[in-house]
N, C-alpha and C. Protein backbone atom coordinates (compact mmCIF):
# COMPACT_ATOMS: atom_id res chain seq x y z
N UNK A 1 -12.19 -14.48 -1.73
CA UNK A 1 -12.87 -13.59 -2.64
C UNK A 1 -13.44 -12.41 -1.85
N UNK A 2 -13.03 -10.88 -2.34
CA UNK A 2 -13.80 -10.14 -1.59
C UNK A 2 -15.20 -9.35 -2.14
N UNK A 3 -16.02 -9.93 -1.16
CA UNK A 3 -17.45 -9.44 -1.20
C UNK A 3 -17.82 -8.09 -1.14
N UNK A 4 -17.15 -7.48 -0.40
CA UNK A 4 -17.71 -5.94 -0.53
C UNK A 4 -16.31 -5.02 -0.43
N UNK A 5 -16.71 -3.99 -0.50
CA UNK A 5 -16.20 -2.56 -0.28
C UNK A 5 -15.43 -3.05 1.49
N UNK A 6 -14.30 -2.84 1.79
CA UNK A 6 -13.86 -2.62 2.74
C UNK A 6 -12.28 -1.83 3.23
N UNK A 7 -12.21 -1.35 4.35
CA UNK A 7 -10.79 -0.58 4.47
C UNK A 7 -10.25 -1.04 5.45
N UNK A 8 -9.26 -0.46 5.94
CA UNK A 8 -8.56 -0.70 7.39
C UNK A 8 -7.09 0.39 7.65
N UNK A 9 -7.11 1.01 8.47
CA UNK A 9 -5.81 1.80 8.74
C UNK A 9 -6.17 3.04 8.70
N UNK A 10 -5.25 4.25 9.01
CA UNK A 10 -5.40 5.92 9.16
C UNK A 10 -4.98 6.00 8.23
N UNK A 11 -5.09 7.58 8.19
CA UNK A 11 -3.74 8.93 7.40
C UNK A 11 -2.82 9.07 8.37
N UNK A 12 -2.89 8.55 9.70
CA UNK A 12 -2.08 9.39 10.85
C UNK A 12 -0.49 9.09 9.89
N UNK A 13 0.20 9.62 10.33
CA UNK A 13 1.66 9.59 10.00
C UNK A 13 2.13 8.03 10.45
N UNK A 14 3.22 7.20 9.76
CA UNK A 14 3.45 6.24 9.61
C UNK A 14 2.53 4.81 10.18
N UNK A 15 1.22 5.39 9.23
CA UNK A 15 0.33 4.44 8.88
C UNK A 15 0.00 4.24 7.57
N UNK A 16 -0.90 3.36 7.22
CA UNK A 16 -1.01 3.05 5.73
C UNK A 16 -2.81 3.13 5.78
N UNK A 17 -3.70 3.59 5.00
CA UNK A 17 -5.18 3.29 4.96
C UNK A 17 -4.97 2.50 3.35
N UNK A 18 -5.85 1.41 3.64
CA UNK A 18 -6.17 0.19 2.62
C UNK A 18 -7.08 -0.22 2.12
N UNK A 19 -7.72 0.30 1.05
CA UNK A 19 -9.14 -0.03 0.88
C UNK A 19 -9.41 -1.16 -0.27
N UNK A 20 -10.36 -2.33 0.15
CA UNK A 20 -10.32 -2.93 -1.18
C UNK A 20 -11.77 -2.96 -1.29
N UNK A 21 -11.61 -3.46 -2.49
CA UNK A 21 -13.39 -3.77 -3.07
C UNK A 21 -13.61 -4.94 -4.27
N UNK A 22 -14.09 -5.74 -4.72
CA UNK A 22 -14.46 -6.90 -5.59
C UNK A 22 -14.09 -5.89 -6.84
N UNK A 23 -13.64 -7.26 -7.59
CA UNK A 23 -12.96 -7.35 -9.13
C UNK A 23 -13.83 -8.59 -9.71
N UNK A 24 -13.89 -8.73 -11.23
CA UNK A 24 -14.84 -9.52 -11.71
C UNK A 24 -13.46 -10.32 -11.16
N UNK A 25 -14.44 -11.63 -11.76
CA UNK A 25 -13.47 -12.89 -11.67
C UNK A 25 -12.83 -13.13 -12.68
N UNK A 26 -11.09 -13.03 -12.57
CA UNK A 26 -10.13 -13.04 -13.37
C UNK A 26 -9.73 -12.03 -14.59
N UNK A 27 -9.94 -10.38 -13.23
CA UNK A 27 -10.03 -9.41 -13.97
C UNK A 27 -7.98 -9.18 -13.49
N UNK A 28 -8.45 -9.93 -12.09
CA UNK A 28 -6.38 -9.82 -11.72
C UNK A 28 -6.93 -8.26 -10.73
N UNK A 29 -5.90 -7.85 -10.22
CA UNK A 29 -5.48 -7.05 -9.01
C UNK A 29 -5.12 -5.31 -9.82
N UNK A 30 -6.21 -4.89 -9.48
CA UNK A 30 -6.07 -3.21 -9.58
C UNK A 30 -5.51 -2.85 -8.30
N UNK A 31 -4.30 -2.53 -8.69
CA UNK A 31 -3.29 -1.37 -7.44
C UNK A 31 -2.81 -0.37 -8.01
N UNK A 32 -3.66 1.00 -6.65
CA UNK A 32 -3.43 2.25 -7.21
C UNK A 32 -2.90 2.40 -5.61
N UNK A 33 -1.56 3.01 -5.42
CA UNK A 33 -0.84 3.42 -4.58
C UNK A 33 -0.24 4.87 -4.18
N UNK A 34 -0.48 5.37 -2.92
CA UNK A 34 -0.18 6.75 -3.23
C UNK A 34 0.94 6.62 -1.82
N UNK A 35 1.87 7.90 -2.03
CA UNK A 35 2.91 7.31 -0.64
C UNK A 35 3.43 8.23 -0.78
N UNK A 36 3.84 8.81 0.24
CA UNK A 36 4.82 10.32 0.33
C UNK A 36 6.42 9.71 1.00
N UNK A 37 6.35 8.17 0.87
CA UNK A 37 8.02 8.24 0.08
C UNK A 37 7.58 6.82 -0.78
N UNK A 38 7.10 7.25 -1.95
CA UNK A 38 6.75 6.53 -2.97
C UNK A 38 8.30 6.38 -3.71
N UNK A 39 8.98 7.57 -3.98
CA UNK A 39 10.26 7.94 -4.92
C UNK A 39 11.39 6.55 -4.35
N UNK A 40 11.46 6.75 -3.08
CA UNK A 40 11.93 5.36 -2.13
C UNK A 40 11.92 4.30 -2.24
N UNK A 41 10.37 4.17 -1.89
CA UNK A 41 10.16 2.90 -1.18
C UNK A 41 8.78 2.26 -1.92
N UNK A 42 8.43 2.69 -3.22
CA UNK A 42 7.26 2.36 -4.02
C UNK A 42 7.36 0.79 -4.41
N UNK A 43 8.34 0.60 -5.08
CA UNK A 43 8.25 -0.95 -5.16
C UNK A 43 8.39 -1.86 -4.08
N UNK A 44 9.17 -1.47 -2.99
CA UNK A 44 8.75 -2.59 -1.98
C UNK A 44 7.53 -2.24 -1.66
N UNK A 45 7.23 -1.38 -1.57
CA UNK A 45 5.41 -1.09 -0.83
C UNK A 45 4.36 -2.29 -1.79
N UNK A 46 4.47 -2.05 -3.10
CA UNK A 46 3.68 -2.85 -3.62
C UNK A 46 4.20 -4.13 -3.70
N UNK A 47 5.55 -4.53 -3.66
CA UNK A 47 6.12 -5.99 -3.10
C UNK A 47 5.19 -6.28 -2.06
N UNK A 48 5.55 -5.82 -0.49
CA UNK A 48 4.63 -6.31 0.15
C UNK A 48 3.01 -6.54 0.47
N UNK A 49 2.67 -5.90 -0.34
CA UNK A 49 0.98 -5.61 -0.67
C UNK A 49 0.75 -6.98 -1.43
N UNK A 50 1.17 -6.65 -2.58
CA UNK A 50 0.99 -8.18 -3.78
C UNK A 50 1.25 -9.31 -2.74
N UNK A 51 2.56 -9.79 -2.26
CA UNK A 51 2.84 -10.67 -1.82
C UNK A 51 1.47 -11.41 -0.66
N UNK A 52 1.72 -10.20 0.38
CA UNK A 52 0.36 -10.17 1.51
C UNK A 52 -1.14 -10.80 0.44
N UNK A 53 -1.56 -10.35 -0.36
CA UNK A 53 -2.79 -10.42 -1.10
C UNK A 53 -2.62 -11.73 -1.35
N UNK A 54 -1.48 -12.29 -1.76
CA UNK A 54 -1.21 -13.69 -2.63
C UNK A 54 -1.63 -14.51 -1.56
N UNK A 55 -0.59 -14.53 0.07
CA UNK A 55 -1.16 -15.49 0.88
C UNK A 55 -2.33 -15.49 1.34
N UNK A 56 -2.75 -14.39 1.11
CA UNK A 56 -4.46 -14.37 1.31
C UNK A 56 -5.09 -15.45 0.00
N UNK A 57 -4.95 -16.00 -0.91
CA UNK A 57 -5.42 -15.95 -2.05
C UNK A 57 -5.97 -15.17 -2.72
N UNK A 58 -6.02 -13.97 -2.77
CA UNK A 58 -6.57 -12.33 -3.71
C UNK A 58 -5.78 -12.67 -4.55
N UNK A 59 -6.77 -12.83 -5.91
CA UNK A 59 -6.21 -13.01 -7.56
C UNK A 59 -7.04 -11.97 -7.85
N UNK A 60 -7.99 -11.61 -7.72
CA UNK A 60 -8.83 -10.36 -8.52
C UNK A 60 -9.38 -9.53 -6.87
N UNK A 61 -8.97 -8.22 -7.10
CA UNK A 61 -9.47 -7.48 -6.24
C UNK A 61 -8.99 -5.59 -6.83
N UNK A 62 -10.19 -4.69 -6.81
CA UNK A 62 -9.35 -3.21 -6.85
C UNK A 62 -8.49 -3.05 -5.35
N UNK A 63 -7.49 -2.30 -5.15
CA UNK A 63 -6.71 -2.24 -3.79
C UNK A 63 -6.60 -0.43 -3.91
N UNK A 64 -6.57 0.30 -3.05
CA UNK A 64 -6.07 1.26 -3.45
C UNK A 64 -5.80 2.05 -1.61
N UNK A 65 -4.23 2.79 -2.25
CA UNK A 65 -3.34 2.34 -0.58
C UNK A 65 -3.58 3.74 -0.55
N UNK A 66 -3.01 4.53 0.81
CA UNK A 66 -2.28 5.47 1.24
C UNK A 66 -1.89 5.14 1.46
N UNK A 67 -0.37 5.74 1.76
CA UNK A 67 0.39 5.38 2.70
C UNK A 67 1.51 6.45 3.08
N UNK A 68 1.69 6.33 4.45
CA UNK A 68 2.15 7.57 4.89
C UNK A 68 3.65 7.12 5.38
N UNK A 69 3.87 6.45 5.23
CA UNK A 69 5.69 6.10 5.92
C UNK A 69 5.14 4.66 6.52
N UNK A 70 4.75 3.70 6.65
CA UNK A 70 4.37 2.48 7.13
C UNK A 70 5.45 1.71 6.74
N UNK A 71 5.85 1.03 7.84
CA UNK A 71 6.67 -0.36 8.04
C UNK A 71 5.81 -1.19 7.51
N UNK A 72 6.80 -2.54 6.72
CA UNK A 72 6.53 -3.97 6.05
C UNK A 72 5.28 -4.20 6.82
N UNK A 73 5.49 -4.31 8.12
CA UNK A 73 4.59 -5.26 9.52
C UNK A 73 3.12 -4.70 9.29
N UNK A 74 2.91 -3.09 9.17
CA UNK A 74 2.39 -2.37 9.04
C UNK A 74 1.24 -2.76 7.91
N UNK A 75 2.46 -2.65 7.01
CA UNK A 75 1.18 -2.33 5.54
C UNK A 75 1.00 -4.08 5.80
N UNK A 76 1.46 -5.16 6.18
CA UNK A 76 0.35 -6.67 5.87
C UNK A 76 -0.41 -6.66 7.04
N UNK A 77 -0.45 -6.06 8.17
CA UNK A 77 -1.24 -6.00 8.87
C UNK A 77 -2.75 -5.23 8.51
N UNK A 78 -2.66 -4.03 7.80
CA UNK A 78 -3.83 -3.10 7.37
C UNK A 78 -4.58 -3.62 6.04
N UNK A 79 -3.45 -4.36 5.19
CA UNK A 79 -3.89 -5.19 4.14
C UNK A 79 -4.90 -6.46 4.47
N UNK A 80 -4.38 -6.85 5.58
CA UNK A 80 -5.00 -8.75 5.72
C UNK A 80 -5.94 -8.13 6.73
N UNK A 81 -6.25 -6.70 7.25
CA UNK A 81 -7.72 -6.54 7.95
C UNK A 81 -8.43 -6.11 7.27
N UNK A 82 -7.91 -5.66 6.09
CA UNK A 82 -9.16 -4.73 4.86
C UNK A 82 -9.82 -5.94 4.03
N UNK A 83 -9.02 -7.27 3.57
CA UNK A 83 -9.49 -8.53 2.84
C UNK A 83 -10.26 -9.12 3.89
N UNK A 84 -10.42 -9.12 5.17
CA UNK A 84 -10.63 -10.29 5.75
C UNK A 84 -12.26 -9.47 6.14
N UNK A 85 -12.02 -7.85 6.34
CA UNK A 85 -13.55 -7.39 6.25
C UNK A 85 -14.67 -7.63 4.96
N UNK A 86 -13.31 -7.30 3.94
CA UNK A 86 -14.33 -7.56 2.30
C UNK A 86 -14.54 -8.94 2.14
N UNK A 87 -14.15 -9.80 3.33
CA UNK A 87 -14.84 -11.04 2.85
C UNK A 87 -15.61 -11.45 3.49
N UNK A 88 -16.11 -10.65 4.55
CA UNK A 88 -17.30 -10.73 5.55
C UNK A 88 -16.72 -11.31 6.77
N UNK A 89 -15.41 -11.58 7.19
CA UNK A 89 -14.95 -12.22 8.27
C UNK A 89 -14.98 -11.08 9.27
N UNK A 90 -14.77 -11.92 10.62
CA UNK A 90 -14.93 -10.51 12.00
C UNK A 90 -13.34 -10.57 12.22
């Protein structure tokens, strides 16, 4: 469950910034995604986001991405450090 407001990642070029923040309980997953090759690569981006969130257990959370050209590895890496801050973990 995430407790607060948290992010993880740049704007630099083929990075992703990830910010999440608490959702009521069993409000389900607000994803707002922005990507300058969205036209591309938009549904795998949010494939791997959802998926990443799931093994986290994230059922309710707002998410909201940049993303600048980021590899798979990339965006679950910036994802599972932005949940693991909003849940108070180091």
């Amino acid at each position: 469950m995430i407790k607060q407001r948290a992010c993880a990642g740049t704007l630099e070029s083929s990075d992703i910034y990830v910010e999440v923040a608490p959702a009521a309980a069993g409000s389900g997953l607000a994803l707002d995604i922005t990507s300058v090759v969205f036209a591309q690569f938009g549904e795998e981006i949010e494939r791997v986001i959802r998926e990443t969130l799931q093994d986290l257990e994230i059922a309710d959370a707002d998410v909201r991405v940049s993303d600048r050209g980021a590899v798979d590895c990339t965006i679950r890496a910036r994802v599972e450090t932005a949940v693991r801050r909003g849940k108070g973990e180091e």
